[in-house]
N, C-alpha and C. Protein backbone atom coordinates (compact mmCIF):
# COMPACT_ATOMS: atom_id res chain seq x y z
N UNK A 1 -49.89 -47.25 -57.03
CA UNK A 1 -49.89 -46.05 -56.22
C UNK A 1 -48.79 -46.10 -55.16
N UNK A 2 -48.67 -47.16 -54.81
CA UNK A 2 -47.87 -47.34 -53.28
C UNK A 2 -46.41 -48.38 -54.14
N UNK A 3 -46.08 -48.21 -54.90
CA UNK A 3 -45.45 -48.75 -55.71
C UNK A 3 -43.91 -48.30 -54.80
N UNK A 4 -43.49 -47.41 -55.06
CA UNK A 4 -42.35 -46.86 -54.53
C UNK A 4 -42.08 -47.36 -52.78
N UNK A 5 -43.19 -47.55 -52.01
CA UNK A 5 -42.92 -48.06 -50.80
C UNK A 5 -42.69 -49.45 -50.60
N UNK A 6 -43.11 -50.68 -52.05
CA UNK A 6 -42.82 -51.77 -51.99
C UNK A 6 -41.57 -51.78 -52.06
N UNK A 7 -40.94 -50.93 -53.17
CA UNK A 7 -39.80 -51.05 -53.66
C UNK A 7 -38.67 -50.81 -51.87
N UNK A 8 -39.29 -49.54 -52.03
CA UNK A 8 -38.59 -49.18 -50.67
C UNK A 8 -38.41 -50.33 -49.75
N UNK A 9 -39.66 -51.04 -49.37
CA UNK A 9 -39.90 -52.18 -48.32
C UNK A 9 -38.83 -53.71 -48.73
N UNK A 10 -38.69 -53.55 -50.07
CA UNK A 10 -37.64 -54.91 -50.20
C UNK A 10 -36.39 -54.52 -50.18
N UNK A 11 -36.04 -53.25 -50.62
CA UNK A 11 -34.39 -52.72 -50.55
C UNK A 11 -34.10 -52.82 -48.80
N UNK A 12 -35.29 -52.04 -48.14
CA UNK A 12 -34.58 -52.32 -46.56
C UNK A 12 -34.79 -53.62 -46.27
N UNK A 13 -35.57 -54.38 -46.32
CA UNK A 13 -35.36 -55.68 -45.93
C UNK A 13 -34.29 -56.58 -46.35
N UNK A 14 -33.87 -56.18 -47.55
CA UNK A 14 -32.94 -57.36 -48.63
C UNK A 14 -33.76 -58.76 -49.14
N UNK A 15 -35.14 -57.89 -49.68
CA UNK A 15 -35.90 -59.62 -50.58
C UNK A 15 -35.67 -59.09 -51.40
N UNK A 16 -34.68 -58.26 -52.50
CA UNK A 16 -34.44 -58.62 -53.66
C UNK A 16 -33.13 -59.10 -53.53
N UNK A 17 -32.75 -60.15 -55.05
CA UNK A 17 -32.05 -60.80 -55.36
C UNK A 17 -30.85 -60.38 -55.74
N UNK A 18 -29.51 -61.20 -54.97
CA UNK A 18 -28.32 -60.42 -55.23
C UNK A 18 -27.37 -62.15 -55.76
N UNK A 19 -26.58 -61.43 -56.74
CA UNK A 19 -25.93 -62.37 -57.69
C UNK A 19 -24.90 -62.09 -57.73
N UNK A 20 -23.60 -63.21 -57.57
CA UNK A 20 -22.59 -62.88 -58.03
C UNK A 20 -21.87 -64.21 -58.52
N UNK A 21 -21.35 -63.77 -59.44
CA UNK A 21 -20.85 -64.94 -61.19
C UNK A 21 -19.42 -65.06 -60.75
N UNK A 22 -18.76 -66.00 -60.37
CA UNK A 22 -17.35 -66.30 -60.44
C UNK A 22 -17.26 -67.25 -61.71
N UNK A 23 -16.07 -66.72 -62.51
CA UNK A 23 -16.13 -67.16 -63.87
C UNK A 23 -17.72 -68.06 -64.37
N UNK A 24 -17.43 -68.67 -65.14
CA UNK A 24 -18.66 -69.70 -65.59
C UNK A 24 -18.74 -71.29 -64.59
N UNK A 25 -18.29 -71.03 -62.85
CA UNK A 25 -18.01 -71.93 -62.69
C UNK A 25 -18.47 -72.29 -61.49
N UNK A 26 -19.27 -70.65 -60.65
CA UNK A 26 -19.60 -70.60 -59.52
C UNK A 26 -20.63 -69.28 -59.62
N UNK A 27 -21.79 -69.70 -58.90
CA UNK A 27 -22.72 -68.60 -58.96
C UNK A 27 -23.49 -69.07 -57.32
N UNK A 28 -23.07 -67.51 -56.90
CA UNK A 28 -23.83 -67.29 -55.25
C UNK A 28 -25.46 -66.46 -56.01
N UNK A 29 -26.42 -66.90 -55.13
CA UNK A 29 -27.51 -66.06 -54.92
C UNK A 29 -28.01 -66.15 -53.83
N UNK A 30 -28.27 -64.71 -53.46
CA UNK A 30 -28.68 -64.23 -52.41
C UNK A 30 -30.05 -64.28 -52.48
N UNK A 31 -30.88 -64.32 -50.95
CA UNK A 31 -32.32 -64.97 -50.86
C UNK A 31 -33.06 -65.88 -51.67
N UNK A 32 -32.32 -66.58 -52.14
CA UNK A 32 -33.19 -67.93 -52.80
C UNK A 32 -34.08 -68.65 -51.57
N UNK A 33 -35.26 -68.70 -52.43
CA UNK A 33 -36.62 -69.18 -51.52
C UNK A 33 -36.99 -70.71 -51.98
N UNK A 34 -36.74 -71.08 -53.30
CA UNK A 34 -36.93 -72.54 -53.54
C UNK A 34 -35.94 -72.66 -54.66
N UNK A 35 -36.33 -74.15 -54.78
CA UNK A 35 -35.67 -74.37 -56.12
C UNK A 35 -36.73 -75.48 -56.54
N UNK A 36 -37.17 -74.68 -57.51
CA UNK A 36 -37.99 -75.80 -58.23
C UNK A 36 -37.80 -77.04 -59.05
N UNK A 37 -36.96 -76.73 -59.70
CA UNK A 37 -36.00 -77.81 -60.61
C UNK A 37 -34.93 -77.92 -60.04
N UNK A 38 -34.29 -79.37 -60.34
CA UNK A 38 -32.74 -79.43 -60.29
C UNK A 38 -32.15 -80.92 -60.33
N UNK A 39 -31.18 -80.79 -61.50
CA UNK A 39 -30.37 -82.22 -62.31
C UNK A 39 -29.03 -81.51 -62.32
N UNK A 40 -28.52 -81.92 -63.16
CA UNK A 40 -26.90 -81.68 -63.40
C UNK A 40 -26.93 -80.74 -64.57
N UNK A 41 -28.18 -80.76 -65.78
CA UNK A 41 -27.75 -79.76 -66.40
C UNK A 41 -28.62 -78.36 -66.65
N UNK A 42 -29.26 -78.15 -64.95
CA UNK A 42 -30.61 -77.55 -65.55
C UNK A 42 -31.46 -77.22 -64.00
N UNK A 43 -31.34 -76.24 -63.49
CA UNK A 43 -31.67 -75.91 -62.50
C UNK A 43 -33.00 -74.90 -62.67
N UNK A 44 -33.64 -74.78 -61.51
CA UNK A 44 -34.82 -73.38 -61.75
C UNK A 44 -35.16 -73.16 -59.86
N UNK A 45 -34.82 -71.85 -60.12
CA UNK A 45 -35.11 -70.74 -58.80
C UNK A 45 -36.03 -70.45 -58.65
N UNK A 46 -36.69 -69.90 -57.48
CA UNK A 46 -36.88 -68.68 -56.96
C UNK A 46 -36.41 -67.70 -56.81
N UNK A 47 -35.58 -66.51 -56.62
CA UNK A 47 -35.20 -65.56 -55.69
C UNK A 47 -35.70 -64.01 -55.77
N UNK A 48 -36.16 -63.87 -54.89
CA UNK A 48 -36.85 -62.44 -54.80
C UNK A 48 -37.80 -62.22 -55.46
N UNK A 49 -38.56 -60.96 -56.64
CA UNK A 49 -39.37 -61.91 -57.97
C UNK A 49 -38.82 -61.58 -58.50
N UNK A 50 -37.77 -62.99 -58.97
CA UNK A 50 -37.38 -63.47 -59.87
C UNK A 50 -37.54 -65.30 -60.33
N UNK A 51 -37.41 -65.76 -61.37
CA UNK A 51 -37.53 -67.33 -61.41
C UNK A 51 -35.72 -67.31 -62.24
N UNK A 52 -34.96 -67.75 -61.71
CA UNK A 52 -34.14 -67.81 -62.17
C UNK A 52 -33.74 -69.40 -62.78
N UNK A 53 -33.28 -69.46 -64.39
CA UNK A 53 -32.78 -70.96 -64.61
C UNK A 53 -31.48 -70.77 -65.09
N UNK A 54 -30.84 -71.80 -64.85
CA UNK A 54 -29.98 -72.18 -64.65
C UNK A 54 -29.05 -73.30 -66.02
N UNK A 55 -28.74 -73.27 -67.34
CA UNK A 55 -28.10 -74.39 -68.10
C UNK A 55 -26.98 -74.76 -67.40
N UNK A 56 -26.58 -75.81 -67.74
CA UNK A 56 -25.13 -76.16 -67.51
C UNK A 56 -24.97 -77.30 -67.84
N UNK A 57 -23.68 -77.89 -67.36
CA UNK A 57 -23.13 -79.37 -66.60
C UNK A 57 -22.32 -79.76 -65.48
N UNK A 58 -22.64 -80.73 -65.23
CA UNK A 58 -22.10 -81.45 -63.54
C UNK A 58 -22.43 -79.71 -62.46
N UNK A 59 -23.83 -79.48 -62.74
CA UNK A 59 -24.64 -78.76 -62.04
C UNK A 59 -24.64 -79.31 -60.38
N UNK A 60 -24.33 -78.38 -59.33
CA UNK A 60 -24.34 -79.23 -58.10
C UNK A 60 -24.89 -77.57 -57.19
N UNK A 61 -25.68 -77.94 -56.08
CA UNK A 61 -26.06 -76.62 -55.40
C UNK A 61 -25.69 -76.98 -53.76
N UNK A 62 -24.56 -76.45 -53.21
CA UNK A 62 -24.78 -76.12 -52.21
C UNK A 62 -25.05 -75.05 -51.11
N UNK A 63 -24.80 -75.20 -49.41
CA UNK A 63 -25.70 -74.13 -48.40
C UNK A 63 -26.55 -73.30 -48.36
N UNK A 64 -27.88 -74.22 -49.07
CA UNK A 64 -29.16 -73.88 -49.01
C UNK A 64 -29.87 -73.49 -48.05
N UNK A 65 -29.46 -73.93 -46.73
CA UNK A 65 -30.20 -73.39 -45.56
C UNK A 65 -29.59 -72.15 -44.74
N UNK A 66 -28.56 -71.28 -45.70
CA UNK A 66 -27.90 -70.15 -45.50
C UNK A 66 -28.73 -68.82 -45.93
N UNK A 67 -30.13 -69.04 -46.69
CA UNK A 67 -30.64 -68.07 -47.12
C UNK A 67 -30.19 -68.21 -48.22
N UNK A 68 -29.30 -68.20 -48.70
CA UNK A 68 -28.63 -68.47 -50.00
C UNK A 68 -28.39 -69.56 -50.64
N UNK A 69 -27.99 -69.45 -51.66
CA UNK A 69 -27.48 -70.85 -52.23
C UNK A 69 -26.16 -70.62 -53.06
N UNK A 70 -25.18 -71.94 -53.17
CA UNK A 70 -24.17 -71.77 -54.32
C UNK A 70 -24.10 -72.59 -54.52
N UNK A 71 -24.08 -72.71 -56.57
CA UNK A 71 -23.91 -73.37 -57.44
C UNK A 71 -22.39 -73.61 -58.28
N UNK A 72 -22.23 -74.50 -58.19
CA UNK A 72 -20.94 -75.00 -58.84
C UNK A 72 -20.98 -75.89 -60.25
N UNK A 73 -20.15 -75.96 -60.68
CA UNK A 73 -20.90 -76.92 -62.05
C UNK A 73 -20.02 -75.63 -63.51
N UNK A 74 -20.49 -75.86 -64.64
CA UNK A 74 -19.97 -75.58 -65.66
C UNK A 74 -21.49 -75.35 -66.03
N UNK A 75 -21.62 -73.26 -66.04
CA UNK A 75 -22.65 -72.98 -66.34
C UNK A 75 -22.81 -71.89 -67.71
N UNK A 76 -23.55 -72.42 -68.23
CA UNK A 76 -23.30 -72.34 -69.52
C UNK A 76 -24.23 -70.78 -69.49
N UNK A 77 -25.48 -70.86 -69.48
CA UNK A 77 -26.56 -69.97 -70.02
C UNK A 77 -27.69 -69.76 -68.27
N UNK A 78 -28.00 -68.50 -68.22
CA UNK A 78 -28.60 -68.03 -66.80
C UNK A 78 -29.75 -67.41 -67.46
N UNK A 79 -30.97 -67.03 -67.23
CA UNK A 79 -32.16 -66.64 -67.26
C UNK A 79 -33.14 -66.25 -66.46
N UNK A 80 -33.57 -65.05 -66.69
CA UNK A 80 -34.35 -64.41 -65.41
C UNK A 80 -35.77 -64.26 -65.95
N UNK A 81 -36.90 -64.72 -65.49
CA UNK A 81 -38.16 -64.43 -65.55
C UNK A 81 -38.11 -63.82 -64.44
N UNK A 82 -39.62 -62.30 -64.57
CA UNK A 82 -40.37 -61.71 -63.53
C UNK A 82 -41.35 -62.67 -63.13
N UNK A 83 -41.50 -62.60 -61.64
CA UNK A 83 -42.81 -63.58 -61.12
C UNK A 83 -43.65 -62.46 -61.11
N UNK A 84 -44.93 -62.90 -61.48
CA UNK A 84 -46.38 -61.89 -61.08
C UNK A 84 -47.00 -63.65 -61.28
N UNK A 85 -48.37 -62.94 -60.88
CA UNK A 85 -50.00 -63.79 -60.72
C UNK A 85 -49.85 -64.91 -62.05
N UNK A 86 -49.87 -63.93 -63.24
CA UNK A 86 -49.63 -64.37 -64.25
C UNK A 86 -49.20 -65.52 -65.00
N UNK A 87 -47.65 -64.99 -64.63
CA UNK A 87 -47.03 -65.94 -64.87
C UNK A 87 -47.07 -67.59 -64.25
N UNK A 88 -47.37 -67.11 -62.68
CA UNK A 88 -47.24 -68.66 -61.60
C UNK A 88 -48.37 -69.10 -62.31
N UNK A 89 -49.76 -68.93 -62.35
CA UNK A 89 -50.65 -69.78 -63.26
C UNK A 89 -50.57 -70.79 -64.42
N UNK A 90 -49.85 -69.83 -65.10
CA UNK A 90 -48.92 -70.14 -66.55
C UNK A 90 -48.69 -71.20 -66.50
N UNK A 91 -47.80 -71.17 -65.22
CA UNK A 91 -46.64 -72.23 -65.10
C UNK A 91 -47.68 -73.52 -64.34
N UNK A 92 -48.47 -73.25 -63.23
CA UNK A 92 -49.19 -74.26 -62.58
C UNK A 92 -49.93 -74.83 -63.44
N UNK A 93 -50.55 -74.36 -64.57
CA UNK A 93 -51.31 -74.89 -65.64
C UNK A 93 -50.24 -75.64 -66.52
N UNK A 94 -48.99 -75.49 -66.90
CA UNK A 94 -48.06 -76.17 -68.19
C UNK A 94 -48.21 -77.50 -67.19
N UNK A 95 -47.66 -77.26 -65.64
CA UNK A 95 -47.62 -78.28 -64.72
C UNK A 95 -48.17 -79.71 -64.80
N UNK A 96 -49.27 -78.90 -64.30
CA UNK A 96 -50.22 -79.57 -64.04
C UNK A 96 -50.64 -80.66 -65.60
N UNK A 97 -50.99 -79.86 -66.74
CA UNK A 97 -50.91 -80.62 -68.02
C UNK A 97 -49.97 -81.65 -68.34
N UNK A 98 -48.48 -81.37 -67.76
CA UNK A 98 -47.43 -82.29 -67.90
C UNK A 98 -47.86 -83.64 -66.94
N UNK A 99 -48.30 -83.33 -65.88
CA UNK A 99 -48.89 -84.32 -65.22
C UNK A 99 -49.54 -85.49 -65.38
N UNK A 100 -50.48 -84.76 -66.06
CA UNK A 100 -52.00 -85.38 -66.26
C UNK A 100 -52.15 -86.40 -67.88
N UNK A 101 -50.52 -85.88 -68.63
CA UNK A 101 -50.47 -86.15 -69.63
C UNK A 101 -51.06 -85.48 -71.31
N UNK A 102 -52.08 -84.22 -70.46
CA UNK A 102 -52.83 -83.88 -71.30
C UNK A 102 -52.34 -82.53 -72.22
N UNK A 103 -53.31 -82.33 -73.19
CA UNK A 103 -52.14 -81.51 -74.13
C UNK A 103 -53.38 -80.01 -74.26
N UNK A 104 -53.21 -78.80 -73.81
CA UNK A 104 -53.27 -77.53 -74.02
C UNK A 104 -53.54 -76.78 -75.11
N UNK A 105 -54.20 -76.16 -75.86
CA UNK A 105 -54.24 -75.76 -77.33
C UNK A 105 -54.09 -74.34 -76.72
């Protein structure tokens, strides 16, 4: 119902996610909130709802405490999941199983 005023409420604020790709070699994002993963060939975001991942190599992230972040590295492949309820469960449950060692049917 109130759908249009969320929308409204993140455009004036700026919590959605803003991207910009310099060749395959540099990637800024705007409001990144975590980073859940991160190695050299294989990163995973937050930003805005979005879960953003990241392929590559010699993957490196810096000025994280800018609100932003930038990634440098040789990036091969980018991927955007929507976050809802849903999904974070999803994921806290694969988690959590990876954890525990145990296996999911």
């Amino acid at each position: 119902m109130f759908e249009w005023l969320a929308e409204l409420t993140r455009e004036t604020l700026y919590l959605n996610s803003g991207i910009h790709i310099s060749d395959n070699k540099e990637l800024i994002i705007d409001n990144c909130r975590r980073i859940e993963e991160y190695n050299e060939v294989y990163m995973r975001l937050v930003s805005g709802g979005l879960y953003i991942s990241i392929h590559g190599s010699d993957l490196r992230a810096y000025d994280f405490r800018t609100g932003g972040l930038v990634i440098r590295g040789y990036i091969e492949k980018i991927e955007f999941t929507e976050r809802n309820k849903h999904n974070e469960r999803e994921i806290k449950r694969i988690y959590e199983d990876k954890r525990t060692g145990e296996e999911t049917l």
